[in-house]
Protein backbone atom coordinates (compact mmCIF):
# COMPACT_ATOMS: atom_id res chain seq x y z
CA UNK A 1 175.96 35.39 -40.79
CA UNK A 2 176.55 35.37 -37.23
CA UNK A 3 174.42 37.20 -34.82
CA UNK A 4 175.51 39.01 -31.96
CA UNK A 5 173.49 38.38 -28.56
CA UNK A 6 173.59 40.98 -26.14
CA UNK A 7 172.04 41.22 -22.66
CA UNK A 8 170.11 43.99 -21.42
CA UNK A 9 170.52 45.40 -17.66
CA UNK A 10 168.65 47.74 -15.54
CA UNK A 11 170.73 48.98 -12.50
CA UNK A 12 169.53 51.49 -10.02
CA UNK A 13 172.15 53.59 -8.42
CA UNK A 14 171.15 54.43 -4.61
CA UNK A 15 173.02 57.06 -2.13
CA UNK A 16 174.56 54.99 0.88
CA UNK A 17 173.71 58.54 2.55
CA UNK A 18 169.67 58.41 2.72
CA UNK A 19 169.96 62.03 4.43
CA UNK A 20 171.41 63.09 0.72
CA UNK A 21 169.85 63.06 -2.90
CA UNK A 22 172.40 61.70 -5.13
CA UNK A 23 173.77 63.81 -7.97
CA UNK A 24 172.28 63.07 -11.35
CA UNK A 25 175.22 61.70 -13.74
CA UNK A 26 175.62 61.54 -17.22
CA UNK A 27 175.77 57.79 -19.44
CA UNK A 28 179.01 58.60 -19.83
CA UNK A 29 180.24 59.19 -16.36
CA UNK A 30 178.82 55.73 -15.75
CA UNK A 31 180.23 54.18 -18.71
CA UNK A 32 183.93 55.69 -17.36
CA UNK A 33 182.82 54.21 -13.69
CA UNK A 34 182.08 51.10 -14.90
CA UNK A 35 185.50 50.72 -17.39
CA UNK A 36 187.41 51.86 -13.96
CA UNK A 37 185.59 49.16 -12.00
CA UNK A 38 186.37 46.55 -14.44
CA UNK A 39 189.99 47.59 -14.86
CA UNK A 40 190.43 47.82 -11.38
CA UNK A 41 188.81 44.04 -10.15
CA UNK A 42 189.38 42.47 -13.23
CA UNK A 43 192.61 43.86 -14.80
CA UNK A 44 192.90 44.81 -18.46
CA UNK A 45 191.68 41.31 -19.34
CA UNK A 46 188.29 41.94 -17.58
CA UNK A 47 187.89 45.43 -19.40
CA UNK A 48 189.18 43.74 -22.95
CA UNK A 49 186.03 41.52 -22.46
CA UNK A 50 183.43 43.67 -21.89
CA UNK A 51 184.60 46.77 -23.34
CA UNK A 52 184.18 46.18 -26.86
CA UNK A 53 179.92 45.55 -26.46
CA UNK A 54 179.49 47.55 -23.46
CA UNK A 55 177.10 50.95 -23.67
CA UNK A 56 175.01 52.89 -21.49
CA UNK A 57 171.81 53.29 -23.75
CA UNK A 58 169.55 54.84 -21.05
CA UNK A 59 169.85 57.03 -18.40
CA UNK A 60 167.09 59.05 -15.80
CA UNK A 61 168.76 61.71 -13.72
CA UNK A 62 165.15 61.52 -11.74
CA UNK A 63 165.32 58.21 -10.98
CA UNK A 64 168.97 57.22 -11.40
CA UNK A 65 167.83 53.75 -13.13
CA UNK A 66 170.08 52.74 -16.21
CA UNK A 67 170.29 50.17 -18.63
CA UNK A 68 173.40 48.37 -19.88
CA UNK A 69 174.04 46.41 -22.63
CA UNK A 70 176.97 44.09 -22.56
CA UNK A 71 177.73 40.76 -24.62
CA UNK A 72 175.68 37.81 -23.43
CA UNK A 73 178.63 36.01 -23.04
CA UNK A 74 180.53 38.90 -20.84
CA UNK A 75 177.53 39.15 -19.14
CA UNK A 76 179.30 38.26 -15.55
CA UNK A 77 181.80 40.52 -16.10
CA UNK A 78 179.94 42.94 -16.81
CA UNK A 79 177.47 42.20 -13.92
CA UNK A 80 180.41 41.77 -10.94
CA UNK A 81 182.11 45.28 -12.72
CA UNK A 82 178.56 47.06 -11.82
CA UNK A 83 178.13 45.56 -8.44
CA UNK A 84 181.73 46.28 -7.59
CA UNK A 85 181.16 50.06 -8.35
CA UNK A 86 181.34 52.13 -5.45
CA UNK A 87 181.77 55.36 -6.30
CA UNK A 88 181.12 58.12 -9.76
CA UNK A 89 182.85 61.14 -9.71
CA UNK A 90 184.10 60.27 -6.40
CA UNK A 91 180.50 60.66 -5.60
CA UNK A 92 179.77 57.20 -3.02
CA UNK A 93 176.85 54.67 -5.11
CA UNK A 94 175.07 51.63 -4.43
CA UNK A 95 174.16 50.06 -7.74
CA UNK A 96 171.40 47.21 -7.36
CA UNK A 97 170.81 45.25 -10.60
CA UNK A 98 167.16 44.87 -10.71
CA UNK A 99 166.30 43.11 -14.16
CA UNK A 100 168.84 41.28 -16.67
CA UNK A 101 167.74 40.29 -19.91
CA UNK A 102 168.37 39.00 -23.37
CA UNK A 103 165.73 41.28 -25.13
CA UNK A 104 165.99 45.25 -24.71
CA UNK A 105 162.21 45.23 -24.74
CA UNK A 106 161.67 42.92 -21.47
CA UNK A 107 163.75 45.57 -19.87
CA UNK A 108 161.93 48.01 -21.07
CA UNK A 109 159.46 46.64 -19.85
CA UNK A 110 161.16 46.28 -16.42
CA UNK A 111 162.16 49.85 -16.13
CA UNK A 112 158.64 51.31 -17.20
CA UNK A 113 157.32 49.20 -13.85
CA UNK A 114 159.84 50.30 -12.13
CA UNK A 115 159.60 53.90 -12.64
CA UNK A 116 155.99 53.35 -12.08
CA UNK A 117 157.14 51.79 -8.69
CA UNK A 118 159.38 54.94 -7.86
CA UNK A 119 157.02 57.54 -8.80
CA UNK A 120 154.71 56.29 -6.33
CA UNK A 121 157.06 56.46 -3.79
CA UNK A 122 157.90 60.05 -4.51
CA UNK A 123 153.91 60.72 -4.54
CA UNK A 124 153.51 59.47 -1.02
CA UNK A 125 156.27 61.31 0.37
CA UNK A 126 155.01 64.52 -1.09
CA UNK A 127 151.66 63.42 -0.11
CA UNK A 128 152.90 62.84 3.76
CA UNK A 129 154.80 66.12 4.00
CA UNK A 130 152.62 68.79 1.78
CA UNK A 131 149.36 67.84 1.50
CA UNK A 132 147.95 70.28 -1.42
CA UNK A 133 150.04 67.76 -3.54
CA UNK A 134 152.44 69.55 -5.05
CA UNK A 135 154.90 68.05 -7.47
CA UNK A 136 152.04 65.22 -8.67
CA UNK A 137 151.95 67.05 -12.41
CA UNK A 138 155.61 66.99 -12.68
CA UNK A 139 155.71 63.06 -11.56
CA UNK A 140 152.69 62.52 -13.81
CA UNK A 141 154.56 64.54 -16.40
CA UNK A 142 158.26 62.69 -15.72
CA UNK A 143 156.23 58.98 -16.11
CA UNK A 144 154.43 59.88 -19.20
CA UNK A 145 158.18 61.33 -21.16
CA UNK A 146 159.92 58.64 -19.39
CA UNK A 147 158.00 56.10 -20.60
CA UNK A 148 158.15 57.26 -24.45
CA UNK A 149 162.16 57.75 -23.98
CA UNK A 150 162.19 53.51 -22.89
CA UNK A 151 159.74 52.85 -25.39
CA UNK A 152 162.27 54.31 -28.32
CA UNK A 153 165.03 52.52 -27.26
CA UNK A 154 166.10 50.31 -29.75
CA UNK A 155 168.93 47.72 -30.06
């Protein structure tokens, strides 16, 4: 029996406009975005290669941070498709790849700092401009569910 290796990739999508806060998509949307970058850069060949073990499994409209699975050996496919993205729903992106793995649990793992990472970001900017402090139960709140939802992930 043959097993099928995937890799595992956590991509952050940023607004190019930092006066803006990007509109939360849906896996979906990004899974489209993705096929149309692939079709577009790589031609139906590039989407034939990845699009059979390609699949958004996670997706925070907080933090905009998804991970990807794709075929190990589609993997730079895959990876150029992503960074070649430059727009969902004719909405303008930066994706940054920040972790790529062969194990869903080392990006996990990757995302849970991450989010950590972010949320303390978010805390010192609400810190800086409202100092009672605000929004720190809903951040608190976000990290613990987040965490769970990236925990249950499985392959």
């Amino acid at each position: 029996m043959v097993r099928i290796k995937n890799r595992w990739m956590l991509v952050e999508f940023l607004n190019p406009d930092l006066n803006e806060v990007l509109v939360p998509f849906s896996a979906s949307k990004i899974y489209h975005a993705i096929k149309d970058s692939a079709i577009h850069n790589f031609g139906d060949a590039g989407w034939g290669t990845i699009g059979v073990s390609l699949s958004v499994k996670y997706y925070s409209t907080t933090t905009n941070l998804c991970i990807i699975r794709v075929g190990r050996d589609h993997l730079p496919v895959a990876r150029a498709a992503v960074t070649l993205l430059t727009a969902i729903e004719a909405k303008p992106v930066i994706p940054v790849v920040h972790h790529c793995s062969g194990t869903i649990k080392k990006t996990q793992q990757a995302a849970i700092e991450y989010n950590r990472v972010v949320v303390a970001r978010f805390r010192s900017r609400t810190y800086n401009t409202d100092s009672r402090g605000t929004n720190v139960g809903h951040l608190d709140d976000y990290l613990e569910t987040s965490t769970k939802e990236l925990e249950q992930l499985q392959d």
